[in-house]
Protein backbone atom coordinates (compact mmCIF):
# COMPACT_ATOMS: atom_id res chain seq x y z
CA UNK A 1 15.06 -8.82 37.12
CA UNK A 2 16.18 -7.69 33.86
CA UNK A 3 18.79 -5.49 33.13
CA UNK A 4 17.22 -2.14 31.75
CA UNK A 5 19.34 -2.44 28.50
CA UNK A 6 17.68 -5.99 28.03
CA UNK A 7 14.25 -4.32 28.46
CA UNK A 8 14.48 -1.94 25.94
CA UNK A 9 15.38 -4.56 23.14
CA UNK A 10 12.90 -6.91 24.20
CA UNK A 11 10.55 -3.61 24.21
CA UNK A 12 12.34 -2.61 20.81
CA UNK A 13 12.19 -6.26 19.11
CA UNK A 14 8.30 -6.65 20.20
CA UNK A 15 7.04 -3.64 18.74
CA UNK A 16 8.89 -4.20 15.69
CA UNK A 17 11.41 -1.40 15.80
CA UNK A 18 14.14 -3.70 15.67
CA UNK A 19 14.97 -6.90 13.61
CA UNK A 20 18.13 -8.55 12.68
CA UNK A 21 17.40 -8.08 9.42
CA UNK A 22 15.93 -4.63 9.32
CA UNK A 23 19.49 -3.55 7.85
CA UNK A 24 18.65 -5.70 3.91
CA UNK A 25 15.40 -4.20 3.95
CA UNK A 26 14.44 -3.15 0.21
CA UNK A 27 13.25 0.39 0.19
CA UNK A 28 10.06 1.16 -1.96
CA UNK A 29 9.31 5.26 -2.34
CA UNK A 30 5.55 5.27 -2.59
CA UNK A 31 3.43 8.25 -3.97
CA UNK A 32 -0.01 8.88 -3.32
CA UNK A 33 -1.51 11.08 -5.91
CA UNK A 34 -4.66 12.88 -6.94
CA UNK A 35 -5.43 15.99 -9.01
CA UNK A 36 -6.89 18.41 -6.18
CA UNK A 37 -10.12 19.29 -4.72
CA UNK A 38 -11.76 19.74 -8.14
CA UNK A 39 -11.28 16.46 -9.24
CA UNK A 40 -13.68 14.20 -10.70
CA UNK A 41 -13.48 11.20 -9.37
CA UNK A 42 -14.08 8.85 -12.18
CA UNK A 43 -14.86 5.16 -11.50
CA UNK A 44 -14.47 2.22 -13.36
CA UNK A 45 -10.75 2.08 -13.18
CA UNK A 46 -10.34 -0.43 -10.42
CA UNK A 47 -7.76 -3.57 -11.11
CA UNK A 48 -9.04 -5.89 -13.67
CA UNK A 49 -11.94 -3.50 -14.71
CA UNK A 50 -12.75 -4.07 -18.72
CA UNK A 51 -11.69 -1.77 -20.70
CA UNK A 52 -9.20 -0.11 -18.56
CA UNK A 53 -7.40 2.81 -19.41
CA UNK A 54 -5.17 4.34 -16.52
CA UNK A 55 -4.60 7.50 -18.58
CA UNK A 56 -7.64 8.80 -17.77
CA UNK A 57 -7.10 8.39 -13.95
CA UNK A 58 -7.52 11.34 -11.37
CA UNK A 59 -5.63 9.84 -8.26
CA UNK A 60 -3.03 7.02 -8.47
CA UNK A 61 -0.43 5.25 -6.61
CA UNK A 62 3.45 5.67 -7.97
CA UNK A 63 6.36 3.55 -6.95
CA UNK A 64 9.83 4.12 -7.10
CA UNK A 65 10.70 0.65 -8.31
CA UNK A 66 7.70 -2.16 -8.65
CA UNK A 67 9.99 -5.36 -8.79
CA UNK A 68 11.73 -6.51 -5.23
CA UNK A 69 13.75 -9.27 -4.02
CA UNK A 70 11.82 -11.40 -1.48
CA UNK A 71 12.41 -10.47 2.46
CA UNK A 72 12.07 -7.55 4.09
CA UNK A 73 10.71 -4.57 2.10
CA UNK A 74 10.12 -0.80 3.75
CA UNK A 75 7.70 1.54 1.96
CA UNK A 76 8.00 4.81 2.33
CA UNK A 77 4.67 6.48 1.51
CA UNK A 78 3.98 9.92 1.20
CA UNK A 79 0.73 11.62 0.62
CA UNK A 80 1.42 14.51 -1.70
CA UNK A 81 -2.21 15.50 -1.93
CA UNK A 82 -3.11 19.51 -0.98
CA UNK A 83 -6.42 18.36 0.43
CA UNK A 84 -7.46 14.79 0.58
CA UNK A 85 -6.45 11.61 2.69
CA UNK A 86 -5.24 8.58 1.65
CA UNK A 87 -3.88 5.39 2.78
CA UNK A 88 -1.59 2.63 0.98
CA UNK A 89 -2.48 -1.40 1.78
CA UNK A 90 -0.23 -4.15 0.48
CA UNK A 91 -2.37 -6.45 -0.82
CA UNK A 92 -1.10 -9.93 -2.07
CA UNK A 93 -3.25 -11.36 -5.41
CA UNK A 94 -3.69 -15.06 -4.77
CA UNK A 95 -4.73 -14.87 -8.22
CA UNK A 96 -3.43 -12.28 -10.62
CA UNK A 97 -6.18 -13.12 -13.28
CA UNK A 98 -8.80 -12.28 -10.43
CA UNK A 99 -10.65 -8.29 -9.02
CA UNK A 100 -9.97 -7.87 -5.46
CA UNK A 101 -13.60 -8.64 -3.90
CA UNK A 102 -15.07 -5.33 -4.15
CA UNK A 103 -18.29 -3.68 -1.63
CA UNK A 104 -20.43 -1.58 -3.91
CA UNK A 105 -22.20 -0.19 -0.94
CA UNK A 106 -18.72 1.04 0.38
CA UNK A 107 -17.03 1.87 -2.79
CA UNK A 108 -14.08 -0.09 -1.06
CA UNK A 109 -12.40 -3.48 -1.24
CA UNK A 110 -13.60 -5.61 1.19
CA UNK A 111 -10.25 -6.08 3.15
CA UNK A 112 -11.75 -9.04 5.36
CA UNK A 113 -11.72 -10.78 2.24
CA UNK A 114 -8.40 -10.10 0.64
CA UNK A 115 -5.08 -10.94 1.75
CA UNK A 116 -3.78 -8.11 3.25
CA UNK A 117 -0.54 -7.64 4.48
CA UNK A 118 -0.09 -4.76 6.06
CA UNK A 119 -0.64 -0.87 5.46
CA UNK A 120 0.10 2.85 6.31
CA UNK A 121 -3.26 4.21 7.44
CA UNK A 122 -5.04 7.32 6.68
CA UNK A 123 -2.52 10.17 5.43
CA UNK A 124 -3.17 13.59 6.12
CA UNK A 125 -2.56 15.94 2.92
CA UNK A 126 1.22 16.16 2.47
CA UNK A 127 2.16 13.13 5.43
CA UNK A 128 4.23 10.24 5.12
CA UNK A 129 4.62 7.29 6.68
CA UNK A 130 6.38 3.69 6.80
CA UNK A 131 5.78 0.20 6.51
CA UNK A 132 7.96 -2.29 6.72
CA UNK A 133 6.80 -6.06 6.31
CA UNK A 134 8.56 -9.53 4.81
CA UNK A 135 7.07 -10.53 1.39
CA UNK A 136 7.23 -13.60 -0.02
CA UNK A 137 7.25 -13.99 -3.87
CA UNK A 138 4.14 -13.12 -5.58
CA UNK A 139 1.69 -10.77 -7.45
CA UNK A 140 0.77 -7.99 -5.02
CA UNK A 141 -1.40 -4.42 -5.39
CA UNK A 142 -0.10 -1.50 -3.69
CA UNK A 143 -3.84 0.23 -2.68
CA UNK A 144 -5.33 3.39 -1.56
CA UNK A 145 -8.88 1.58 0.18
CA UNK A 146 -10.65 5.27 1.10
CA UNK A 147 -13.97 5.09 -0.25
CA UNK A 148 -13.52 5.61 -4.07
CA UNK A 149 -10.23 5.60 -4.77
CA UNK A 150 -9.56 2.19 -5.98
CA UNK A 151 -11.99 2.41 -8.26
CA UNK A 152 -10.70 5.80 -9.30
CA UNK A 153 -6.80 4.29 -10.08
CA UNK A 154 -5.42 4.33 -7.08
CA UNK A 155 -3.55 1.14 -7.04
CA UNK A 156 -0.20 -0.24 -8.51
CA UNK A 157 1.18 -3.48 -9.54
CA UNK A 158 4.07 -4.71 -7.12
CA UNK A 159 6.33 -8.19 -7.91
CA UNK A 160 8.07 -9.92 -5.23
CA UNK A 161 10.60 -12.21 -6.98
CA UNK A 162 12.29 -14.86 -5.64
């Protein structure tokens, strides 16, 4: 049997609360955004939409720096809605010239179909949360998939360099 100090970093390294290189993560302050309850949501303003013009946009996602180093990379997301939810997906763009396939129907990316890696789900109004996850280099979106939202804006361009 194990020592119970050996357990807990096994327990510790398997759920991912723990990695040698946790230490060089890059940090990445995330902010979801939106203009309150009595907000038109205006469409149309999804990644590679013609015409786009991000002005205009009622909800959004802000970083605090949108170039990183590849490796480890922590976001730290925080909803700083009054009163709606939101999420933030990292989605990697194996072609920057392409939309993210997009469900109508849902008013959503279809995520099944898009290279995710990795997200903070659903965000009360005014919670944060964390996700850390090793990126290689490449084009990426930083996403808010609630039904809407994408199309409203709420996405950012992120660059993992080499």
């Amino acid at each position: 049997m194990a020592p119970h100090g050996n357990v807990a970093f096994a327990a510790a390294i398997t759920l991912g609360l723990w990695s040698p290189t946790a230490s060089a993560a890059t940090t990445v302050n995330v902010q979801l955004w939106d203009q309150g309850a009595g907000m038109v949501m205006r469409t149309g303003m999804a990644y590679q939409a013609p015409d786009l013009d991000l002005s205009k946009a009622t909800m959004g996602v802000r970083v605090s720096r949108s170039t990183v180093p590849a490796g480890v990379v922590s976001f730290k997301v925080t909803n700083t809605s009054k009163n709606t939810v939101h999420e933030m997906i990292v989605m990697h763009l194996k072609d920057p010239a392409q939309p993210l396939p997009y469900v109508g129907d849902d008013a959503k990316v279809d995520e099944s179909k898009a290279d995710d890696r990795g997200e903070v789900p659903e965000l009360d109004p005014g919670k944060s949360g964390t996700l850390t996850v090793t990126l290689e280099p490449g084009k990426y979106l930083l996403i808010c998939n609630q039904p809407k939202h994408f199309a409203s804006g709420m996405w950012a361009k992120f660059e993992v360099t080499k």
